[in-house]
C-alpha atoms as a PDB file:
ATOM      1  CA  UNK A   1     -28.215  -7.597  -5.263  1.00  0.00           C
ATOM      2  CA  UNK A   2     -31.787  -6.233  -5.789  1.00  0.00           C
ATOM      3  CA  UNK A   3     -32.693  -6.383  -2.108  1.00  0.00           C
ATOM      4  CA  UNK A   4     -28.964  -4.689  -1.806  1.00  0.00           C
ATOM      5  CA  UNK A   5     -30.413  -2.047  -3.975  1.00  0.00           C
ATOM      6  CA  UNK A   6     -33.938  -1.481  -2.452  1.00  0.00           C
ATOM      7  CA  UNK A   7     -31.898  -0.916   0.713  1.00  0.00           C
ATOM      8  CA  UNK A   8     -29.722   1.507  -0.776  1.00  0.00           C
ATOM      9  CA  UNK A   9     -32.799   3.590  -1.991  1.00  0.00           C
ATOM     10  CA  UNK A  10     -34.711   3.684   1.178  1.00  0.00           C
ATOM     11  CA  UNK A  11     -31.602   5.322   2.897  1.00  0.00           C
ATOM     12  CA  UNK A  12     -32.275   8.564   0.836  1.00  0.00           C
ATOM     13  CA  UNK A  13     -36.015   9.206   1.906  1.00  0.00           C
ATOM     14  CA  UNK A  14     -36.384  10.836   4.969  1.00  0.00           C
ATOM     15  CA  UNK A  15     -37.368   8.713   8.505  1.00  0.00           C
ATOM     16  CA  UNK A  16     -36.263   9.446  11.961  1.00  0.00           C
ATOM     17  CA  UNK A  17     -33.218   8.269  13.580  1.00  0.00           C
ATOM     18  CA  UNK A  18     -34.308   5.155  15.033  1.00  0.00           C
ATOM     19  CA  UNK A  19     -35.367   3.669  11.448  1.00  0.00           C
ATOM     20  CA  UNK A  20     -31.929   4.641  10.016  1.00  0.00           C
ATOM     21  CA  UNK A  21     -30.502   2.847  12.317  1.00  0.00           C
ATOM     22  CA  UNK A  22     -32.295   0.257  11.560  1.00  0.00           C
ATOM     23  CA  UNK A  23     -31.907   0.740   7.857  1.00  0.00           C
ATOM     24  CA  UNK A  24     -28.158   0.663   8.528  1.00  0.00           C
ATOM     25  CA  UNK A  25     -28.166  -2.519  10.623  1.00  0.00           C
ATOM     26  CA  UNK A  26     -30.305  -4.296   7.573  1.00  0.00           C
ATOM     27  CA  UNK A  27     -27.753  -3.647   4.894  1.00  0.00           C
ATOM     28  CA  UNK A  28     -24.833  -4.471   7.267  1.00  0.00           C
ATOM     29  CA  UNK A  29     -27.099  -7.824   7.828  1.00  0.00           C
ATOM     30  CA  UNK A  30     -27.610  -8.611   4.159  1.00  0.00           C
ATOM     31  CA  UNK A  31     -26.444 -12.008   3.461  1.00  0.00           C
ATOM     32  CA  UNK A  32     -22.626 -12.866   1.671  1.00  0.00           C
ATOM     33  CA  UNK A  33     -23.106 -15.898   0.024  1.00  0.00           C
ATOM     34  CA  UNK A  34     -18.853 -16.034   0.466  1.00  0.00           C
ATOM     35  CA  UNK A  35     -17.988 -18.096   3.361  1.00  0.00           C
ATOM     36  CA  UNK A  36     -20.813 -18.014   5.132  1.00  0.00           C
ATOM     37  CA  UNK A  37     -21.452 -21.871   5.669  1.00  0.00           C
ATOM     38  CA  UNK A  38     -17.485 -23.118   4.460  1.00  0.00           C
ATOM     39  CA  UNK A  39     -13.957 -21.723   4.557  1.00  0.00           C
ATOM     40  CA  UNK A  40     -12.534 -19.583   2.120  1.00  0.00           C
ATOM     41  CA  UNK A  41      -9.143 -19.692   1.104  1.00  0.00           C
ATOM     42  CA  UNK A  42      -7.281 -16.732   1.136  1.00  0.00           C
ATOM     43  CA  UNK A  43      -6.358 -16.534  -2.441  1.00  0.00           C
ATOM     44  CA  UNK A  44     -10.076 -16.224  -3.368  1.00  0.00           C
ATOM     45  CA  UNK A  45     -10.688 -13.505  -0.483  1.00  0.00           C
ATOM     46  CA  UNK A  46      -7.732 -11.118  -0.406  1.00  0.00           C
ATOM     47  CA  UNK A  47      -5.864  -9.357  -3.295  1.00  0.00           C
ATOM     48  CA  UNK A  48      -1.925 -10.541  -3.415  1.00  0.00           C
ATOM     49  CA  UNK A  49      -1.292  -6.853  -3.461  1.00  0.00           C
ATOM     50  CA  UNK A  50      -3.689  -5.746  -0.661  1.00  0.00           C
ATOM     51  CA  UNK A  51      -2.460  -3.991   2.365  1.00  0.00           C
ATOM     52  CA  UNK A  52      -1.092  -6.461   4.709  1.00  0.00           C
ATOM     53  CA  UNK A  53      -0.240  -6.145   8.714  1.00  0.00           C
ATOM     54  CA  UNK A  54       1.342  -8.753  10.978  1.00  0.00           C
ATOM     55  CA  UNK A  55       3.338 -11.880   9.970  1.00  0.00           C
ATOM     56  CA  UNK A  56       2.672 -14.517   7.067  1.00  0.00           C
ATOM     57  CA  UNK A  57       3.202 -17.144   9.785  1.00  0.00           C
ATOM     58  CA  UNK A  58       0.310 -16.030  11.802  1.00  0.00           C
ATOM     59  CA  UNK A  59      -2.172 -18.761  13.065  1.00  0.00           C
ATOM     60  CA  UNK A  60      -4.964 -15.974  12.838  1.00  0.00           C
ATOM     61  CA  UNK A  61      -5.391 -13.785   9.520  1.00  0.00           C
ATOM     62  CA  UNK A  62      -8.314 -11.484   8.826  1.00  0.00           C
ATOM     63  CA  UNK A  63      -9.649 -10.140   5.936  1.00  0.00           C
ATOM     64  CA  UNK A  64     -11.290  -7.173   6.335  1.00  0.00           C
ATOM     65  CA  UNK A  65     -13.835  -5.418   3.428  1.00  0.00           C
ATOM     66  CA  UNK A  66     -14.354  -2.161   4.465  1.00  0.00           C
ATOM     67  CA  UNK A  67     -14.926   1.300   3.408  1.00  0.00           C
ATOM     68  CA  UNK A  68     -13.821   4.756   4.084  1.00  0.00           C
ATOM     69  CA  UNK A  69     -17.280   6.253   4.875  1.00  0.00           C
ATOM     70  CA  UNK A  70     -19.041   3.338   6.635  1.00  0.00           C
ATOM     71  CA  UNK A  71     -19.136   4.673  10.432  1.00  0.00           C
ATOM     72  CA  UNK A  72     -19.334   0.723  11.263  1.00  0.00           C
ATOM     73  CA  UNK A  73     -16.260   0.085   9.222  1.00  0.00           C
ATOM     74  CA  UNK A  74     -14.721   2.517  11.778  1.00  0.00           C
ATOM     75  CA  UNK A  75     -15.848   1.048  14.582  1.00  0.00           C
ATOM     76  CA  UNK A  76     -14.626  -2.733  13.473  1.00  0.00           C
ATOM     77  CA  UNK A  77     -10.872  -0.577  12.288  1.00  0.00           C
ATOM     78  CA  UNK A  78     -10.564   0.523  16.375  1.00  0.00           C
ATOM     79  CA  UNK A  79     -11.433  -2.987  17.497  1.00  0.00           C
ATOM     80  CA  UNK A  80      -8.939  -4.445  15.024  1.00  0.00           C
ATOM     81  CA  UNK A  81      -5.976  -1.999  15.729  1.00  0.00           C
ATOM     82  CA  UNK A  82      -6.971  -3.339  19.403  1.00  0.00           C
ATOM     83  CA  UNK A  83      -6.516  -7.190  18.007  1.00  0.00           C
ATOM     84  CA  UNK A  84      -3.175  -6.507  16.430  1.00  0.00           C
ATOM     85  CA  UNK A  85      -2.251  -5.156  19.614  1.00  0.00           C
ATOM     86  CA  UNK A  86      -2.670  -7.974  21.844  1.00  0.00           C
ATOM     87  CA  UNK A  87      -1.677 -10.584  19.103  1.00  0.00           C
ATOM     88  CA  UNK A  88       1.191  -8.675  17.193  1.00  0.00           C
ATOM     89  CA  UNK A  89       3.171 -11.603  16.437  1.00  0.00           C
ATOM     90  CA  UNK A  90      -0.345 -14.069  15.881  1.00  0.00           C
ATOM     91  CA  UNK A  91      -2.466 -12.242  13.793  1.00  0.00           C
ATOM     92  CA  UNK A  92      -2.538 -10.797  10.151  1.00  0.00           C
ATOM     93  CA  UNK A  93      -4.614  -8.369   9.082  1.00  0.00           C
ATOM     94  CA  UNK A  94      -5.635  -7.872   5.264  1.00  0.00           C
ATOM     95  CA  UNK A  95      -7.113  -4.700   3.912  1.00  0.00           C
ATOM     96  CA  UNK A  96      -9.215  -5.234   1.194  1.00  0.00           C
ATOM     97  CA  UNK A  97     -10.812  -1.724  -0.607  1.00  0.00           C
ATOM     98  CA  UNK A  98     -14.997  -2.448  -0.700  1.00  0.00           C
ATOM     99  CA  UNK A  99     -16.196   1.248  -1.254  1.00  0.00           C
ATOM    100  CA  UNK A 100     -20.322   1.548  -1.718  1.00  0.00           C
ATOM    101  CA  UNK A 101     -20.099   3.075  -5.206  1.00  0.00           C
ATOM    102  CA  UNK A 102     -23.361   1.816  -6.281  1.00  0.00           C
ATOM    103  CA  UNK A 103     -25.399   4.409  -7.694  1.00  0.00           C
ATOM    104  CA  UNK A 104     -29.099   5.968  -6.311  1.00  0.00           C
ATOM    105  CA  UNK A 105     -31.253   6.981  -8.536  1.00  0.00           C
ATOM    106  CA  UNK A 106     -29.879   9.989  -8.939  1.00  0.00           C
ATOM    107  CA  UNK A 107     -27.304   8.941 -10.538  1.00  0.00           C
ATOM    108  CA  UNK A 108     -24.505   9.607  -7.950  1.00  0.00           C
ATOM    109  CA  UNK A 109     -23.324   7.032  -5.690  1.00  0.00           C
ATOM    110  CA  UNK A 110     -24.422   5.945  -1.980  1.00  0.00           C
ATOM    111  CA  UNK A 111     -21.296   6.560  -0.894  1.00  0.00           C
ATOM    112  CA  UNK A 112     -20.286   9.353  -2.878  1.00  0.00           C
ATOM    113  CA  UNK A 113     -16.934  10.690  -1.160  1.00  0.00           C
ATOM    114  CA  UNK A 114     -15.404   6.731  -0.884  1.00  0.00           C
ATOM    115  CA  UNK A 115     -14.032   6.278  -3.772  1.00  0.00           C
ATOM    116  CA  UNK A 116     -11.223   9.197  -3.063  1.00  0.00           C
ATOM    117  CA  UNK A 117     -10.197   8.184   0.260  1.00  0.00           C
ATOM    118  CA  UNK A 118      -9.813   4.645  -1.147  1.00  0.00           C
ATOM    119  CA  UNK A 119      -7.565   6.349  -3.440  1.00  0.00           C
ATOM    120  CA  UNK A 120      -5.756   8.393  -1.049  1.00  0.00           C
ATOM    121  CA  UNK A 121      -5.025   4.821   0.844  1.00  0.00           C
ATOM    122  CA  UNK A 122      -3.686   3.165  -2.428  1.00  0.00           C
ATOM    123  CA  UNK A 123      -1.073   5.773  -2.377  1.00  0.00           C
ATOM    124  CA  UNK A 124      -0.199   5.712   0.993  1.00  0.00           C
ATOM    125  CA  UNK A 125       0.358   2.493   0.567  1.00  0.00           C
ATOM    126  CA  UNK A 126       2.883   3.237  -2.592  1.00  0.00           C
ATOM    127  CA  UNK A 127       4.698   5.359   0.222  1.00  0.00           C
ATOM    128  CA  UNK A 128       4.855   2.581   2.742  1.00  0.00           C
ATOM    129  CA  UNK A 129       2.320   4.494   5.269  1.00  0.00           C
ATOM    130  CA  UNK A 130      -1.580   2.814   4.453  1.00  0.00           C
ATOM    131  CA  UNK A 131      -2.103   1.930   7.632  1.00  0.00           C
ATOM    132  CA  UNK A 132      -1.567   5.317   9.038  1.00  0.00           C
ATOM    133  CA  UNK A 133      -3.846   6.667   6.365  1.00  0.00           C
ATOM    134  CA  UNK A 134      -6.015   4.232   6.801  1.00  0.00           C
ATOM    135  CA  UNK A 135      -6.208   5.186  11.032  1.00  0.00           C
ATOM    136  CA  UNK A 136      -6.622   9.126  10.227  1.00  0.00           C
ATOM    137  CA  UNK A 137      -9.166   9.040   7.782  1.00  0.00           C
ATOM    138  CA  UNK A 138     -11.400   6.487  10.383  1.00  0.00           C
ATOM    139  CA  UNK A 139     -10.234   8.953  13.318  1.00  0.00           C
ATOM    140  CA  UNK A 140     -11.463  11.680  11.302  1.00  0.00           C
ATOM    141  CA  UNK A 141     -14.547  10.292   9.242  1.00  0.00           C
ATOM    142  CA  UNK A 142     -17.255  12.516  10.860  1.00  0.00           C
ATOM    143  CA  UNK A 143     -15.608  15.546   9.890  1.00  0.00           C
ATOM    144  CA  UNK A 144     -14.740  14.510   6.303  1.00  0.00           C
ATOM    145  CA  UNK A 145     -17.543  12.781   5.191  1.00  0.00           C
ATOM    146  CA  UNK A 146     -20.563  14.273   7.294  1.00  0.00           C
ATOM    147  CA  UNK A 147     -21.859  16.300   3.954  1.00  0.00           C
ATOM    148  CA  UNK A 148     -24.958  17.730   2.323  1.00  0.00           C
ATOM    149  CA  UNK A 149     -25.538  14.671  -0.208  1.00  0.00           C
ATOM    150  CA  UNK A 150     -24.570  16.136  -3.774  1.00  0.00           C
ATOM    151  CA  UNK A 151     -27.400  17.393  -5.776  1.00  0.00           C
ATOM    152  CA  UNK A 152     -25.875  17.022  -8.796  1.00  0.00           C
ATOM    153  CA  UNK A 153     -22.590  16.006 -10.360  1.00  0.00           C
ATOM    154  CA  UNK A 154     -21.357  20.032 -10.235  1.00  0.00           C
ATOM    155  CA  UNK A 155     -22.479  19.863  -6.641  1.00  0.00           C
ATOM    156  CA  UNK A 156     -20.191  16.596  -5.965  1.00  0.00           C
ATOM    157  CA  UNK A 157     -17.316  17.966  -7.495  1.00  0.00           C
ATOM    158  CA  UNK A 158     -16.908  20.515  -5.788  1.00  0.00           C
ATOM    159  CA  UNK A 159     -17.465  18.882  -2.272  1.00  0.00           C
ATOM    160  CA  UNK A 160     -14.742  15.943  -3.888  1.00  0.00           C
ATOM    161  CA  UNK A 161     -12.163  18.711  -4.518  1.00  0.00           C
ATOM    162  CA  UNK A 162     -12.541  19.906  -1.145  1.00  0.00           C
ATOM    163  CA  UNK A 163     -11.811  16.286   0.333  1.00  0.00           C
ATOM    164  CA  UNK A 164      -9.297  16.098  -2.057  1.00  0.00           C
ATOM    165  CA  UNK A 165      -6.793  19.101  -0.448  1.00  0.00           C
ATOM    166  CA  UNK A 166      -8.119  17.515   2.930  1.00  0.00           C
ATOM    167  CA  UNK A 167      -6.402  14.063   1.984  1.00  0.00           C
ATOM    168  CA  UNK A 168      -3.173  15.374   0.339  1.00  0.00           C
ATOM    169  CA  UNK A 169      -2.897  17.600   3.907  1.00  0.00           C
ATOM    170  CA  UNK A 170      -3.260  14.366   5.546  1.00  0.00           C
ATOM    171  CA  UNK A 171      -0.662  12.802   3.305  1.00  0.00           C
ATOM    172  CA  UNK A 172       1.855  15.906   4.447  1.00  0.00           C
ATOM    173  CA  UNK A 173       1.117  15.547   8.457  1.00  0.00           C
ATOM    174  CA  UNK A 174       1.736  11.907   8.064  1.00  0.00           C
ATOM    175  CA  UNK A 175       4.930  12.205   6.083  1.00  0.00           C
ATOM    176  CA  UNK A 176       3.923  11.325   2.686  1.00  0.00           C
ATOM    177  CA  UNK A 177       5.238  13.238  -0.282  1.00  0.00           C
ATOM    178  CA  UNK A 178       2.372  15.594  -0.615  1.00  0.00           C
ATOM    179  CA  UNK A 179       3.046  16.171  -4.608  1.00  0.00           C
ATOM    180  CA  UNK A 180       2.857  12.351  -5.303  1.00  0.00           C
ATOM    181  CA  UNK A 181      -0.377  12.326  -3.470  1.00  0.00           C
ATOM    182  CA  UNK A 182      -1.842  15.059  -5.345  1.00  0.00           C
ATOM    183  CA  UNK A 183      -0.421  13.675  -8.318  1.00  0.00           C
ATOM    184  CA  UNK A 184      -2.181  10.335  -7.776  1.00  0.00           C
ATOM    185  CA  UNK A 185      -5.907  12.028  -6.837  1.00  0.00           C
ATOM    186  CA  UNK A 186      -5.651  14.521 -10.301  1.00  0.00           C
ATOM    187  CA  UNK A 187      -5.413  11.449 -12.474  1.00  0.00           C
ATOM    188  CA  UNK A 188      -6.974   8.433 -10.282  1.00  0.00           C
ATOM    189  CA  UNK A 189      -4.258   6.634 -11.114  1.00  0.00           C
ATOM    190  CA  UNK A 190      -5.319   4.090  -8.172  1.00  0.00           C
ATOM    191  CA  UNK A 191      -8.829   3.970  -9.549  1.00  0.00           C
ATOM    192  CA  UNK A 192      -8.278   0.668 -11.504  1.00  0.00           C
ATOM    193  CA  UNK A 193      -6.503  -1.140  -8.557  1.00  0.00           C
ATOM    194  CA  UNK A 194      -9.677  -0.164  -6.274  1.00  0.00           C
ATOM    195  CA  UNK A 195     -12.043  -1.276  -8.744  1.00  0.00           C
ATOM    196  CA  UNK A 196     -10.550  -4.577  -9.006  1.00  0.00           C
ATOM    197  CA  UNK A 197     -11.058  -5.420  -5.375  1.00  0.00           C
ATOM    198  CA  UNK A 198     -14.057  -3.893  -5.571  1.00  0.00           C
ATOM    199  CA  UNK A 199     -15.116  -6.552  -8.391  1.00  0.00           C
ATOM    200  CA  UNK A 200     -14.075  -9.225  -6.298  1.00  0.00           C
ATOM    201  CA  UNK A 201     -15.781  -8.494  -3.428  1.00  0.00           C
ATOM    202  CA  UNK A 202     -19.109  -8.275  -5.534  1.00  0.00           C
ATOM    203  CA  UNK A 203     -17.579 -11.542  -7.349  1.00  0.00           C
ATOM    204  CA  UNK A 204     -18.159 -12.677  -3.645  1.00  0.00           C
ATOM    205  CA  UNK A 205     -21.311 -11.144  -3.102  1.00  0.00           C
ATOM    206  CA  UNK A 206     -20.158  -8.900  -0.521  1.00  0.00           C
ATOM    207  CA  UNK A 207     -22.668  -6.212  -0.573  1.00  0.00           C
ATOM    208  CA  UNK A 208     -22.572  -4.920   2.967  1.00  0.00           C
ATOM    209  CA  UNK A 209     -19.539  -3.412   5.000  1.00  0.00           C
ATOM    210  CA  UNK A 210     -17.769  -4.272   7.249  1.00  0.00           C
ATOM    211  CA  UNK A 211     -17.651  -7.504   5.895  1.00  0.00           C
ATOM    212  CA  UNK A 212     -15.022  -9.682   7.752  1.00  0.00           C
ATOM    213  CA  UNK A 213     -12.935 -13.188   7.458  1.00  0.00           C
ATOM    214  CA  UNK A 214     -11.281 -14.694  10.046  1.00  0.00           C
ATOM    215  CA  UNK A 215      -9.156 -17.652   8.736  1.00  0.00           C
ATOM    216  CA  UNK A 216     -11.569 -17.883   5.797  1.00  0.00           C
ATOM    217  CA  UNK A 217     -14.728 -18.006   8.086  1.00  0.00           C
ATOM    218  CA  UNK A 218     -17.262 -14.969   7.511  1.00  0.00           C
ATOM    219  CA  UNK A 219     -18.388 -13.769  10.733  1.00  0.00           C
ATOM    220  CA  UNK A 220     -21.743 -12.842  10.328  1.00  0.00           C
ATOM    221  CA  UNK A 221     -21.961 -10.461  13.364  1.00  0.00           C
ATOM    222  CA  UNK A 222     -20.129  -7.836  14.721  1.00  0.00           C
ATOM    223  CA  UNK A 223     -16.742  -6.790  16.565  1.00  0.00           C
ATOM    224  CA  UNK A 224     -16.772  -8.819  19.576  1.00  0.00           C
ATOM    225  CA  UNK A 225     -17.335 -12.101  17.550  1.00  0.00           C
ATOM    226  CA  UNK A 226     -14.183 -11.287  15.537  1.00  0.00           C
ATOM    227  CA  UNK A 227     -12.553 -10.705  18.818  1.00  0.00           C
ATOM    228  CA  UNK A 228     -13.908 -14.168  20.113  1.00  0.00           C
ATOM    229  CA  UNK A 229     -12.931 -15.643  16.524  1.00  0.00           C
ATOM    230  CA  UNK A 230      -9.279 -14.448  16.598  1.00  0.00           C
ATOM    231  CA  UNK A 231      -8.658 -15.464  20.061  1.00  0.00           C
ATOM    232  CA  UNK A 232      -9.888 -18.834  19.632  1.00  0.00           C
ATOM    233  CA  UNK A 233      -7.389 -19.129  16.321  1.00  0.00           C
ATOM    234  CA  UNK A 234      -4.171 -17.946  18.230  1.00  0.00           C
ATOM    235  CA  UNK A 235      -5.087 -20.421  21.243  1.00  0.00           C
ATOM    236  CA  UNK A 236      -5.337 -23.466  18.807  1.00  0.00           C
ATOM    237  CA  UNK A 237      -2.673 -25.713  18.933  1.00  0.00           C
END
C-alpha cells in the first residue's frame, strides 16, 4: 500500500506526457496479492449484490474492479461490452465499484469526482438501468472528469455539484426517474454500499484499476488477455 501511495503522489508533480504515461502504466502494474498465483472463488471476489450481466450458468464469469474516472477502466468497459457480445449466452460479467478515493496530501482524493458517479451507478442500478449508466458515463468520461484538480474542499464542491446535475441529466436521457436520482446524490444514500466494495477490494489488495477476474484467475495484463482468457473458458468442455 505504501508503494500504492508513493505512486499516487508522484502523479500530482508536474512531468511531461511520456512519464505520465508511464506513471499510469506503474500503478495499473502494481501487484494484487488476490488471485494472482491461485483461483479465487467468486464469493470472496464479487459482492452478492453487485451489478450482474449474462447468465448464472455461464462457463466464463468476470469480475471486473473498475472505476468511473480511470481512462483504462474505459478502455477494458468497450472491450468487455465487445465480450458480452460475442458470448451473450457464455459469459457473466460482474461489476464491482473500486473508486481511487485515497487521499494526496492535500487532503482531497486522487480521484476526486469517482466517488459520485459510483453513486450515480448504485442508483441506476435501483432503477434496473446500471449498465446503461455505467456505458454513458465511460462514453462520456473525458468531458466529465477532464477538470482543474480542486484546490481546496470549496473548490471541489463546487466542481462535484456541477457533475452532480450532469449525472441526474444522464439519469433523465436514459429513462431513470430524475427526482430519485437527485434524491440519492443529496444524501449519498449509496455511499455505504460503495464503500463496502471498496473495502473488499482493498481486503484483496486491489490497489490498481482495472483490476480483472476471469473465472477467479487475475489477469495481470491488459484487454486482449481477458479476451484470450474468456475465449479459452467458453471453448472448454
Amino acid at each position: 500500500m505504501k508503494a500504492f501511495e508513493r505512486t499516487l503522489k508522484a502523479l500530482t508533480r508536474p512531468r511531461t506526457g511520456g512519464v505520465l504515461v508511464l506513471v499510469l502504466f506503474i500503478i495499473l502494474s502494481l501487484p494484487a496479492a488476490a488471485g494472482k498465483h491461485s483461483v479465487v472463488p467468486l464469493s470472496k471476489l464479487a459482492d452478492p449484490g453487485a451489478p450482474t450481466l449474462g447468465p448464472s450458468s455461464a462457463k466464463a464469469v468476470i469480475v471486473e474492479f473498475s472505476d468511473f474516472q480511470c481512462p483504462y477502466c474505459s478502455l477494458m468497459a468497450k472491450t468487455i461490452e465487445e465480450l458480452t457480445a460475442k458470448y451473450p449466452d457464455q459469459l457473466r460479467v460482474v461489476f464491482m465499484d473500486r473508486p481511487l478515493v485515497e487521499k494526496m496530501d492535500d487532503g482531497i482524493s486522487f480521484h476526486a469526482y469517482s466517488e459520485l458517479a459510483h453513486e450515480a451507478g448504485a442508483e441506476a442500478q435501483v432503477q434496473g438501468k446500471f449498465w446503461e449508466m455505467e456505458k454513458w458515463i465511460f462514453q462520456r468520461q473525458e468531458a466529465l472528469f477532464t477538470r482543474t484538480r480542486p484546490g481546496s474542499e470549496a473548490d471541489l464542491a463546487g466542481q462535484l455539484a456541477e457533475l452532480q446535475a450532469q449525472l441526474v441529466k444522464a439519469g433523465e436521457e436514459l429513462g431513470l426517474d430524475a427526482t430519485q436520482m437527485q434524491a440519492a446524490l443529496d444524501d449519498h444514500r449509496h455511499q455505504k454500499t460503495i464503500a463496502q466494495r471498496l473495502q473488499k477490494a482493498q481486503d484483496l489488495e486491489i490497489n490498481g484499476t482495472p483490476t480483472v477476474f476471469v473465472n477467479g484467475r487475475r489477469i495481470e495484463t491488459g484487454p486482449e488477455d481477458v479476451k484470450k482468457a474468456v475465449e479459452k473458458a467458453v471453448k472448454k468442455k
